[in-house]
C-alpha atoms as a PDB file:
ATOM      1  CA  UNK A   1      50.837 -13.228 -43.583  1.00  0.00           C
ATOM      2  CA  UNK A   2      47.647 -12.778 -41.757  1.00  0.00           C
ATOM      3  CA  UNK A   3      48.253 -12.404 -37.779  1.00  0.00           C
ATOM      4  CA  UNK A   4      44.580 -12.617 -36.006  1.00  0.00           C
ATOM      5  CA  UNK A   5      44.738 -10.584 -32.626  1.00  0.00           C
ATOM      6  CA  UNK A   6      44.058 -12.913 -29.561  1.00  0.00           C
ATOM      7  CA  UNK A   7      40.700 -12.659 -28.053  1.00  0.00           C
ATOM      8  CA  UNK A   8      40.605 -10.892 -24.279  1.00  0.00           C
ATOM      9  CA  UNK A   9      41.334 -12.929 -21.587  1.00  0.00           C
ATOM     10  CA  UNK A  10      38.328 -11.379 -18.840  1.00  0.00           C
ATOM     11  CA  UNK A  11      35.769 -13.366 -17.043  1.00  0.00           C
ATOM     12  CA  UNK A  12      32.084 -13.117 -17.202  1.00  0.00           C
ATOM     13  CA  UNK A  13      30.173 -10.685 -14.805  1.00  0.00           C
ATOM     14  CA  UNK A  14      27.621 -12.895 -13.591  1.00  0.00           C
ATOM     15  CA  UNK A  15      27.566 -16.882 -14.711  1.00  0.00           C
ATOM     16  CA  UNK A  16      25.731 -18.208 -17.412  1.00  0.00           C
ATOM     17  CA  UNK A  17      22.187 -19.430 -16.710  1.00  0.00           C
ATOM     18  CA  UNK A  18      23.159 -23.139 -16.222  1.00  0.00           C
ATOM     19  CA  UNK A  19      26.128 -22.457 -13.699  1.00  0.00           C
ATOM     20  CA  UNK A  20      23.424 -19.957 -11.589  1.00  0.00           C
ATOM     21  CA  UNK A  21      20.647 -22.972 -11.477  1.00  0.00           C
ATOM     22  CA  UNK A  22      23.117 -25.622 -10.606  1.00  0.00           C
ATOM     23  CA  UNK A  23      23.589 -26.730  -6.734  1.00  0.00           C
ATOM     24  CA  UNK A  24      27.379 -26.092  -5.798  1.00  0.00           C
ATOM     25  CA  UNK A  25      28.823 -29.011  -3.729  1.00  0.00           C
ATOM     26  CA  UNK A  26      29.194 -26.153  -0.413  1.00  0.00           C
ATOM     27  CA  UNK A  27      25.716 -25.454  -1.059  1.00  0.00           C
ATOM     28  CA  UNK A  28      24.398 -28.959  -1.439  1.00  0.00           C
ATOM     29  CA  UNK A  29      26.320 -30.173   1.753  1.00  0.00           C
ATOM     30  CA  UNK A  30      24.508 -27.216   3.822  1.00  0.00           C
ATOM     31  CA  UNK A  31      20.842 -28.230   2.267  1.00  0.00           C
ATOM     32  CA  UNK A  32      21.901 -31.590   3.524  1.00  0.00           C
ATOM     33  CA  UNK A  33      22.766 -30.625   6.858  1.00  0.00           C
ATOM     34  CA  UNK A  34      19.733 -28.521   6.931  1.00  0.00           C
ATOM     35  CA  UNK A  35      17.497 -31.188   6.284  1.00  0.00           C
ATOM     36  CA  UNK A  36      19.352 -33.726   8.020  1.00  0.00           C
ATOM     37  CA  UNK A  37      19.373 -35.983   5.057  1.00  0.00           C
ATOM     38  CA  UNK A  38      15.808 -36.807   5.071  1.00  0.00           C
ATOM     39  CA  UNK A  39      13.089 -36.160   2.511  1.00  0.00           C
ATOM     40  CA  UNK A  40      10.816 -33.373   3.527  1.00  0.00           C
ATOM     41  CA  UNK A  41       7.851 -34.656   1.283  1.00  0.00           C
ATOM     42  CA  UNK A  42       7.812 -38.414   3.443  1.00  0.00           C
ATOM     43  CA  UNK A  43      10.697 -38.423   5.837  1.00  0.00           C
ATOM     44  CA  UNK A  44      12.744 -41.193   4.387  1.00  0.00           C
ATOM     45  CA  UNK A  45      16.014 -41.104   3.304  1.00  0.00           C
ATOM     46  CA  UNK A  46      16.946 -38.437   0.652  1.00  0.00           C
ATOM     47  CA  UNK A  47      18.617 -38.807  -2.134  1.00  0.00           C
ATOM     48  CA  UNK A  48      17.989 -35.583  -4.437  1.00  0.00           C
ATOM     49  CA  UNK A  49      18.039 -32.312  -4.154  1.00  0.00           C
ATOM     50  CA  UNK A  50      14.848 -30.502  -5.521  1.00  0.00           C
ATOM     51  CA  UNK A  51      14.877 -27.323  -6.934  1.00  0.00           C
ATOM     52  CA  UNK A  52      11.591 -25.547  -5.048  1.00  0.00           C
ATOM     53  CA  UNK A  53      11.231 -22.897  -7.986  1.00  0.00           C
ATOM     54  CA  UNK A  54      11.766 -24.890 -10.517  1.00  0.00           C
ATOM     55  CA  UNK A  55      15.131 -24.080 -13.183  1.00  0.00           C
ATOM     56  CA  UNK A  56      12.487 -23.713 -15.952  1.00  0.00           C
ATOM     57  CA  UNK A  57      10.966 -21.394 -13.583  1.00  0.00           C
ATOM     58  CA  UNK A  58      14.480 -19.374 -13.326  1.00  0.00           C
ATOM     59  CA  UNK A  59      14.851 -21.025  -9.994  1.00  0.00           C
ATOM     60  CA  UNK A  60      18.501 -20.755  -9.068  1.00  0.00           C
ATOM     61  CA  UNK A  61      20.685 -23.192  -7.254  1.00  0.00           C
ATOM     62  CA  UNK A  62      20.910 -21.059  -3.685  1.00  0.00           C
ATOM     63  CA  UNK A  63      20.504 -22.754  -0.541  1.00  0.00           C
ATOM     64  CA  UNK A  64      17.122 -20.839   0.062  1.00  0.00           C
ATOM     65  CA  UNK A  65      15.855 -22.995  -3.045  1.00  0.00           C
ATOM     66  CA  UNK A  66      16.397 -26.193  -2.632  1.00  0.00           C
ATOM     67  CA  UNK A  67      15.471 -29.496  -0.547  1.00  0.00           C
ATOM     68  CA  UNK A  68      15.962 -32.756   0.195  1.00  0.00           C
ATOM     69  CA  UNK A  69      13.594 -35.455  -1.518  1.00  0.00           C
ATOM     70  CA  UNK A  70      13.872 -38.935  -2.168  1.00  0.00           C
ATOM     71  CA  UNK A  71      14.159 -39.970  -6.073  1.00  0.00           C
ATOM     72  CA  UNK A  72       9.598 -41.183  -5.611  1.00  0.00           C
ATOM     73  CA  UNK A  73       8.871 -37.728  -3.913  1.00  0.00           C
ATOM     74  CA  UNK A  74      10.921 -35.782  -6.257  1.00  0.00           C
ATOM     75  CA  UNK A  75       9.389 -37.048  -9.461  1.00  0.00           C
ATOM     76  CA  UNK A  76       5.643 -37.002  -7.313  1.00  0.00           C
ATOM     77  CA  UNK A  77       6.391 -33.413  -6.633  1.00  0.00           C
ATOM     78  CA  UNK A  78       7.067 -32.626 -10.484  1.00  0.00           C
ATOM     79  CA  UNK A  79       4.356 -34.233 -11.327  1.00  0.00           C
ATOM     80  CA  UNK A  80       1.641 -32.616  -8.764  1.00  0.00           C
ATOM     81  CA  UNK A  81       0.776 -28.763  -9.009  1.00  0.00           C
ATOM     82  CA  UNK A  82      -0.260 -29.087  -5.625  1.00  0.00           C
ATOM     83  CA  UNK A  83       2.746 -30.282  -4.105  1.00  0.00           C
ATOM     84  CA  UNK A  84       4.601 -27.779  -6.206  1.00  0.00           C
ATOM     85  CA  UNK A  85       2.310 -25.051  -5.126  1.00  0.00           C
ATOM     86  CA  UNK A  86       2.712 -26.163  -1.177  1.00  0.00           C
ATOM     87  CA  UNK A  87       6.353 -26.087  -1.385  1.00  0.00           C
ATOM     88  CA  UNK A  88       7.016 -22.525  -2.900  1.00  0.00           C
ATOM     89  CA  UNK A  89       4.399 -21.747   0.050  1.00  0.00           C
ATOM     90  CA  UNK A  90       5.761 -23.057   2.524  1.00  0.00           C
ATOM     91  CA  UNK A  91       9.577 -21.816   1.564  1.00  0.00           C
ATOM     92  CA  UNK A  92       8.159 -18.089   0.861  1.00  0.00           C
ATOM     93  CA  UNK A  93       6.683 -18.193   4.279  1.00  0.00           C
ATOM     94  CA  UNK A  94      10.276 -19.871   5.555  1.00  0.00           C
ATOM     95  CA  UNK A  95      12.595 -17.096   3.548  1.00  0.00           C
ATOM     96  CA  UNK A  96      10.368 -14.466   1.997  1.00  0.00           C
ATOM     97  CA  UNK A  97       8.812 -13.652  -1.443  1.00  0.00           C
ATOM     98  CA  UNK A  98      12.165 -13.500  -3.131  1.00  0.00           C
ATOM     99  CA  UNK A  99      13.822 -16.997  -1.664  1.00  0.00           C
ATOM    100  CA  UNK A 100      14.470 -18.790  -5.130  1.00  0.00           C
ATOM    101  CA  UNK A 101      16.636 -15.804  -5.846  1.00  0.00           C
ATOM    102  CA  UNK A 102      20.346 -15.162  -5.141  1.00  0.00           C
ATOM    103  CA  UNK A 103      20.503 -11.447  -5.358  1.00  0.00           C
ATOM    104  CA  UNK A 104      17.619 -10.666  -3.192  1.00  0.00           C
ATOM    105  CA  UNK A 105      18.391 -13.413  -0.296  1.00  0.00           C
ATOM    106  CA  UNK A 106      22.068 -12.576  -0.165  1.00  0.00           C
ATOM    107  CA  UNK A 107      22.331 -16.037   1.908  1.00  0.00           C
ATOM    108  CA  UNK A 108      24.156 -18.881   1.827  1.00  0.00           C
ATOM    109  CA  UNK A 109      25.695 -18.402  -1.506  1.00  0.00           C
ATOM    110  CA  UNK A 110      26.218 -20.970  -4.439  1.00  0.00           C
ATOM    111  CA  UNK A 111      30.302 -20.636  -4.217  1.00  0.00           C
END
């Protein structure tokens, strides 16, 4: 009779890669309030939240890293190195070198 022995029941030490670049809902609701709902690129209502450093970029979801666009800035942003250079600018002048980062801000955190 073959008896397989159960695999350990212990949780990761850090999350995987796609749970570290996703917004949490605490830290979406604070980049909200932060921005007061309105798209930083044009002013309008938002309706996304951008990753500054982009996830390809290993941008993590942390409050220092994100910001409120609408859906025609957001994709105009991806699309333009220019606007993606002013943004990581203007947010390392806002929360230093490190602010895409989790482990370096120490800020509001994705939880």
């Amino acid at each position: 009779m073959f008896n397989p022995v159960p695999k350990p029941k212990f949780g990761r030490k850090s999350p995987k890669r796609a749970n570290k670049t996703a917004f949490s809902k605490r830290t979406r609701l604070a980049i909200i309030e932060r921005d007061e709902g309105l798209c930083r690129q044009c002013g309008r209502q938002g309706s996304d939240i951008h990753h500054v450093k982009f996830r390809s970029q290993m941008g993590e979801g942390i409050y220092t890293n994100g910001m409120v666009v609408c859906h025609q800035c957001h994709m105009k942003i991806h699309q333009n190195k220019g606007l993606q250079e002013y943004w990581q600018g203007k947010f390392k002048e806002l929360y230093g070198e490190d602010y895409w980062h989790e482990y370096v801000i120490g800020s509001i955190q994705r939880s």
